[in-house]
N, C-alpha and C. Protein backbone atom coordinates (compact mmCIF):
# COMPACT_ATOMS: atom_id res chain seq x y z
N UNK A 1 -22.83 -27.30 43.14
CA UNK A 1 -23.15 -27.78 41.81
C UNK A 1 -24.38 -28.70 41.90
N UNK A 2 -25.32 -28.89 40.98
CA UNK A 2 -26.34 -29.11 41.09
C UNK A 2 -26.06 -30.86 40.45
N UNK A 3 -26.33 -31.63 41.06
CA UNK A 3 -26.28 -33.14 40.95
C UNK A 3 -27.54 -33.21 39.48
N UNK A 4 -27.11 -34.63 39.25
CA UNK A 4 -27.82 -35.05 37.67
C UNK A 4 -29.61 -35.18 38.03
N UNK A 5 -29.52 -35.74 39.02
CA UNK A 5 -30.63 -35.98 39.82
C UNK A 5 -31.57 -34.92 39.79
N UNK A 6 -31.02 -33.53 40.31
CA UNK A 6 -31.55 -32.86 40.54
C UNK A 6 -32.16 -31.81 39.11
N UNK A 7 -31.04 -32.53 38.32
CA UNK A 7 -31.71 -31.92 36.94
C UNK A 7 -32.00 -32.46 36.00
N UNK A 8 -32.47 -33.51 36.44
CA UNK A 8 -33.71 -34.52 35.49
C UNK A 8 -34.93 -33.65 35.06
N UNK A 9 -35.49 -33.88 34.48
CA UNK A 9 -36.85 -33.42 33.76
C UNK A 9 -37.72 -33.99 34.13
N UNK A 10 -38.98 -33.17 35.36
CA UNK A 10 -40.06 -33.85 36.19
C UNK A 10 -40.52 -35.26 35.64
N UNK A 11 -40.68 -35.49 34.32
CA UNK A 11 -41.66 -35.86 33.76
C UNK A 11 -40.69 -37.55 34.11
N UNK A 12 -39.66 -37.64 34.25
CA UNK A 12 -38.36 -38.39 34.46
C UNK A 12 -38.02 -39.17 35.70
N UNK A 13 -38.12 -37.94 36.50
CA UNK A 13 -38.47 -38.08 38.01
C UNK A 13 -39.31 -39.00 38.35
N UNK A 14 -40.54 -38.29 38.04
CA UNK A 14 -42.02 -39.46 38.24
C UNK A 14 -41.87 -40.33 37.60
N UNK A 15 -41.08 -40.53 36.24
CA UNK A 15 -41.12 -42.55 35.87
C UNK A 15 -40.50 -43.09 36.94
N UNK A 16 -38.96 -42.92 37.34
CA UNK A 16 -38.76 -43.54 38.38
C UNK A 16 -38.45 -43.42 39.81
N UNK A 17 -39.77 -42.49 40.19
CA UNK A 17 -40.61 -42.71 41.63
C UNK A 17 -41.18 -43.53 41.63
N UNK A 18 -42.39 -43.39 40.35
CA UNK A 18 -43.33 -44.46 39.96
C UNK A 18 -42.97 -46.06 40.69
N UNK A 19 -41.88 -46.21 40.11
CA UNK A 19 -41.42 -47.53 40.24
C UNK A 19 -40.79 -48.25 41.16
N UNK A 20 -40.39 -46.86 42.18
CA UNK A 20 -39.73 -47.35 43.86
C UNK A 20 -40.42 -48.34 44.48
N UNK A 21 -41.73 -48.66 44.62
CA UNK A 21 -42.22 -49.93 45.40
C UNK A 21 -42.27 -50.85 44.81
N UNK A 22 -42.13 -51.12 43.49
CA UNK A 22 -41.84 -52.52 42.89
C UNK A 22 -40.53 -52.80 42.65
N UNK A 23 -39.57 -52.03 42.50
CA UNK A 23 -38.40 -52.52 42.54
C UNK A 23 -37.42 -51.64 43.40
N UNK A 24 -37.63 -51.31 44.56
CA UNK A 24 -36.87 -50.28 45.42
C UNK A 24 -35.59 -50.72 45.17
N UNK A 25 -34.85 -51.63 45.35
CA UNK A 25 -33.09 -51.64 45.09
C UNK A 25 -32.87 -50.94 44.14
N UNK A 26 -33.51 -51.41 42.63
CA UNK A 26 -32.97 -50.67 41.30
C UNK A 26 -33.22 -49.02 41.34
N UNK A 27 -34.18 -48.65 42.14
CA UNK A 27 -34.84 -47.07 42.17
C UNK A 27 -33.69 -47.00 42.65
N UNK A 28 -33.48 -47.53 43.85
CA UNK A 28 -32.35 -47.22 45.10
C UNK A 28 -31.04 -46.51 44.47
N UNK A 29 -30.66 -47.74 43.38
CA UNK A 29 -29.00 -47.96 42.55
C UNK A 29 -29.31 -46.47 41.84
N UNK A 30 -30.11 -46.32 41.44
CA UNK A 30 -30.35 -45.33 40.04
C UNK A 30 -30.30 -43.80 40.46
N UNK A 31 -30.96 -43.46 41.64
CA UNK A 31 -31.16 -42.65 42.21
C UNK A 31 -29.96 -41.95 42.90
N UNK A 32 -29.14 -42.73 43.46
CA UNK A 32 -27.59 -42.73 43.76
C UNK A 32 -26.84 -42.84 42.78
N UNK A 33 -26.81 -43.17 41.86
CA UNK A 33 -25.59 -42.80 40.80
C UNK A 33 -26.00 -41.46 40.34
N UNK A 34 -27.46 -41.20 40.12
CA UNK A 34 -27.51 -39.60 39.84
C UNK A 34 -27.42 -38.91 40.85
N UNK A 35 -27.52 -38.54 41.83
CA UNK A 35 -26.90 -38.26 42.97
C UNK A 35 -26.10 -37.97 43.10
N UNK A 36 -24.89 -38.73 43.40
CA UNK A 36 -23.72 -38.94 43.52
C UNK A 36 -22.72 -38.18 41.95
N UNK A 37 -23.52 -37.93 41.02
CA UNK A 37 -22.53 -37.38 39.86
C UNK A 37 -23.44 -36.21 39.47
N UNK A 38 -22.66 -35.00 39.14
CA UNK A 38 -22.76 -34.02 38.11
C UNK A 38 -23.02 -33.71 36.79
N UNK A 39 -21.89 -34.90 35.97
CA UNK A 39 -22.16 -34.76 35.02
C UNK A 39 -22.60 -36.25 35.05
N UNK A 40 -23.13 -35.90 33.71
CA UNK A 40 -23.66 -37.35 32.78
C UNK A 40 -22.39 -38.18 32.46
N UNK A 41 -21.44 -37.67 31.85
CA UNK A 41 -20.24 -38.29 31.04
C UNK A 41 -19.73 -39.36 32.51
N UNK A 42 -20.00 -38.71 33.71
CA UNK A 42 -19.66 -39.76 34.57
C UNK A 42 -20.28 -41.24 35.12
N UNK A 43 -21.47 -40.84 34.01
CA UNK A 43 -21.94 -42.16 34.71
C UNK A 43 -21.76 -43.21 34.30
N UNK A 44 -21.56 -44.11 34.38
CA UNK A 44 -21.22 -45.89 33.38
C UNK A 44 -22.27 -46.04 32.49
N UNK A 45 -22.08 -46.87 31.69
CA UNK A 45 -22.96 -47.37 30.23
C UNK A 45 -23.87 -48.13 31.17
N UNK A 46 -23.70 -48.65 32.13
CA UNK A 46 -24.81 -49.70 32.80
C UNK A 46 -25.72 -48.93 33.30
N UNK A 47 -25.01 -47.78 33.97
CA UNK A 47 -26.17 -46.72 34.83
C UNK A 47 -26.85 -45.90 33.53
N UNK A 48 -26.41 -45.49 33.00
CA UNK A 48 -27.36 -44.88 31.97
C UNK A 48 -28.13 -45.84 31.16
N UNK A 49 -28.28 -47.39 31.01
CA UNK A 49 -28.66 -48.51 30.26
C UNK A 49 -30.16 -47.95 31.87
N UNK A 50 -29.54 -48.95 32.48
CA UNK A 50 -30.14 -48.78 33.76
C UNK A 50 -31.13 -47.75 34.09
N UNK A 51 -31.33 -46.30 34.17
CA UNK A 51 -31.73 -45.42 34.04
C UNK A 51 -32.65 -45.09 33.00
N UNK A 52 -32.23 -45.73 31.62
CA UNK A 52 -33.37 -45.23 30.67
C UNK A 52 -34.14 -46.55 30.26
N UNK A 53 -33.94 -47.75 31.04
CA UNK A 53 -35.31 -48.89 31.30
C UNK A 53 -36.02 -48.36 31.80
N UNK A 54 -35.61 -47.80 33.26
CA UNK A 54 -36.72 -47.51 34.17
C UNK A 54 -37.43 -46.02 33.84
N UNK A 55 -36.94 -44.55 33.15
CA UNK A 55 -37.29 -44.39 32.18
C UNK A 55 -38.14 -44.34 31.16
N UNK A 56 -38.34 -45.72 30.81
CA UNK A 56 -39.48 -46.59 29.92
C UNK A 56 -39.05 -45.81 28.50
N UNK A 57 -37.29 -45.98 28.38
CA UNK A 57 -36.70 -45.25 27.10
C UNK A 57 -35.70 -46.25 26.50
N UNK A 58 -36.47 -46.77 25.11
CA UNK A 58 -35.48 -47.50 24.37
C UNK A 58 -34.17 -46.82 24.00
N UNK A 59 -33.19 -47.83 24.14
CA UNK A 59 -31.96 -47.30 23.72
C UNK A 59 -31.95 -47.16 22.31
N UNK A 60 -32.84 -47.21 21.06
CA UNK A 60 -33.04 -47.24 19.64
C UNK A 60 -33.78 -45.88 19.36
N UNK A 61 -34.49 -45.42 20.71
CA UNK A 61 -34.67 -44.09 20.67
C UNK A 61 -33.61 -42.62 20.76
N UNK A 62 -32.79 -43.35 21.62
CA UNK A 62 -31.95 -41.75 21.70
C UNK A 62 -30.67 -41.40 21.00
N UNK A 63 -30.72 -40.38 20.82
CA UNK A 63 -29.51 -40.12 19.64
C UNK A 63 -28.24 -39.81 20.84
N UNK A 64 -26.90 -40.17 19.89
CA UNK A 64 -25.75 -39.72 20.45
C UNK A 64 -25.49 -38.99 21.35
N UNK A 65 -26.01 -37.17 21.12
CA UNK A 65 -26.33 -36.55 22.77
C UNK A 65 -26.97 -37.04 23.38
N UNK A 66 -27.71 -37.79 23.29
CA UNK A 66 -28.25 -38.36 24.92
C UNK A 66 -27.88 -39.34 25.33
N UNK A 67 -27.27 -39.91 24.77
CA UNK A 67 -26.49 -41.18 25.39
C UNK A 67 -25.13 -40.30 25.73
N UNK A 68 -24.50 -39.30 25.36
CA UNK A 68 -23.36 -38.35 25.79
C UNK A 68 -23.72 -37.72 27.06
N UNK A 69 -24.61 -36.99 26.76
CA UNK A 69 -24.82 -35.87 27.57
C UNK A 69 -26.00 -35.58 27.83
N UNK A 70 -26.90 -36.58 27.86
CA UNK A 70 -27.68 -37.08 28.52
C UNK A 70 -29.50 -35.73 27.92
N UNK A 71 -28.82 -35.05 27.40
CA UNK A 71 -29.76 -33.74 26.48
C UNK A 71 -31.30 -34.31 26.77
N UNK A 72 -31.30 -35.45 26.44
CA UNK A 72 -33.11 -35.93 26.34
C UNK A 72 -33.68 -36.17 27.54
N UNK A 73 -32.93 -35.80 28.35
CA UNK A 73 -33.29 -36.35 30.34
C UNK A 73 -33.27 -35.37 30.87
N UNK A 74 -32.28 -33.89 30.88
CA UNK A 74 -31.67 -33.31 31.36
C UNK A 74 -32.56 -31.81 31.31
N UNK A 75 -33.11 -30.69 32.34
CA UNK A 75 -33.38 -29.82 32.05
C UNK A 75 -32.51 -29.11 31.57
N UNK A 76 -32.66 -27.97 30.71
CA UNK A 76 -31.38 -26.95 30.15
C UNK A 76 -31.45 -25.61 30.82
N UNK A 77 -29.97 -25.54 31.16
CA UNK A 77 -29.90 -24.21 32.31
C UNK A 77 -29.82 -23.26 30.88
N UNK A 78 -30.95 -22.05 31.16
CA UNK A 78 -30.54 -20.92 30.31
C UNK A 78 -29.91 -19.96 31.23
């Protein structure tokens, strides 16, 4: 099964690569919770808070699926 990580949307990826040498722990944390989970629904409100700072994605931006199921991050398997 393909980890969350791995199905981020490039453009997603590179925000937080971007940001590994200025704050490597938080890349570190972020990178491992997507990693480590499949789905979205598993990740905590902190890791997805967490995730769409670095991101550079207001939480006033995303609608309900993406705070669910993460839709605005996520490539879509056809």
């Amino acid at each position: 099964m393909k980890t969350l990580y791995n199905s981020l949307k490039p453009e997603y990826i590179d925000m937080i690569e971007a940001q590994s040498n200025e704050y490597p722990a938080s890349v570190r944390s972020i990178k491992k919770s997507l990693t480590n989970n499949c789905l979205w629904s598993h990740l905590t409100i902190s890791q997805v808070r967490d995730f769409m700072a670095f991101a550079n994605t207001s939480s006033s931006e995303v609608s309900y699926m993406d705070w669910a199921f993460g839709k605005r991050f996520l490539q879509c398997e056809d």
